[in-house]
Protein backbone atom coordinates (compact mmCIF):
# COMPACT_ATOMS: atom_id res chain seq x y z
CA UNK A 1 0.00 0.00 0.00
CA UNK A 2 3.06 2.23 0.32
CA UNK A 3 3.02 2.35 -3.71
CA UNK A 4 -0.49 3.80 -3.56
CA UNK A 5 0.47 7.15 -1.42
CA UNK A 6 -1.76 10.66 -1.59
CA UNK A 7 1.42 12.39 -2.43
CA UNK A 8 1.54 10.45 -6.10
CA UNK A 9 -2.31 10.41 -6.57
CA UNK A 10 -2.06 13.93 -6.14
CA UNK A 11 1.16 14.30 -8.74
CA UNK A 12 -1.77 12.37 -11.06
CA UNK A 13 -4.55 14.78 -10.20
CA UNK A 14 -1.92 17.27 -11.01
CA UNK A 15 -0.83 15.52 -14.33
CA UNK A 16 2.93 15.28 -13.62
CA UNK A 17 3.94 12.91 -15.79
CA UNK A 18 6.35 11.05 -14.11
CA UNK A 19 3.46 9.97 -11.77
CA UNK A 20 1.53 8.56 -14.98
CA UNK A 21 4.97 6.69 -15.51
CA UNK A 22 5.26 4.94 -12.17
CA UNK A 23 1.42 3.77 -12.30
CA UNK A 24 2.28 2.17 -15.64
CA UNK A 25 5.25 0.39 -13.53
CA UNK A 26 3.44 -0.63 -10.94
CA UNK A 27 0.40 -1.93 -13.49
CA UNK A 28 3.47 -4.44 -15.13
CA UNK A 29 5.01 -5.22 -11.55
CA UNK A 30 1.39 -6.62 -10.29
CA UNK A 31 0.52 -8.45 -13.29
CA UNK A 32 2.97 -10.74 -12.42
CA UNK A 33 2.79 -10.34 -8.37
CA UNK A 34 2.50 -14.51 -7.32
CA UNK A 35 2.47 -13.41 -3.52
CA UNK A 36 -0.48 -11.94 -1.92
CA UNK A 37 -2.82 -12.37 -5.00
CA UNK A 38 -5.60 -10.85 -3.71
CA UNK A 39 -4.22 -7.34 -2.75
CA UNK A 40 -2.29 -7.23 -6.18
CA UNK A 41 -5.67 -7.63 -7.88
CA UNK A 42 -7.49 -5.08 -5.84
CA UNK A 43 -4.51 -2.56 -6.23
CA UNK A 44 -4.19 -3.69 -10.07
CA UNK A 45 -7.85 -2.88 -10.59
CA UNK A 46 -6.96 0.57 -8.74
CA UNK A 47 -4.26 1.46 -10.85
CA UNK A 48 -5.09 0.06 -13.86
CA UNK A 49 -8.42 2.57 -13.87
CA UNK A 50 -6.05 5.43 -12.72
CA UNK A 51 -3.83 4.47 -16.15
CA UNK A 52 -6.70 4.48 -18.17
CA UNK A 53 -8.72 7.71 -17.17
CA UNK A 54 -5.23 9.79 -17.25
CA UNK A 55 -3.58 8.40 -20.25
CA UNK A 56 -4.49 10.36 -22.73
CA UNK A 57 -2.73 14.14 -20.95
């Protein structure tokens, strides 16, 4: 849950794009999370949306 932290929601609110760059890293790292499946798919769901509604800036 430390990945998920206001201060980088916040940078994607904003539209910095470096934010938009570590979802997309995060999105790859938890498609292929073994450990803890359940989290990674609530937090992939999360971030996945997050990729899709602010990909286009």
């Amino acid at each position: 849950m430390d990945l998920i932290t206001t201060s980088l929601l916040d940078e994607v609110r904003d539209r910095v794009p470096a934010a938009l760059d570590r979802l997309r890293e995060l999105d790859h790292g938890l498609r292929d999370q073994q450990e803890g499946r359940h989290r990674a798919d609530a937090l992939y769901a999360l971030i996945g949306n997050l990729v899709e509604d602010y990909k286009n800036w």
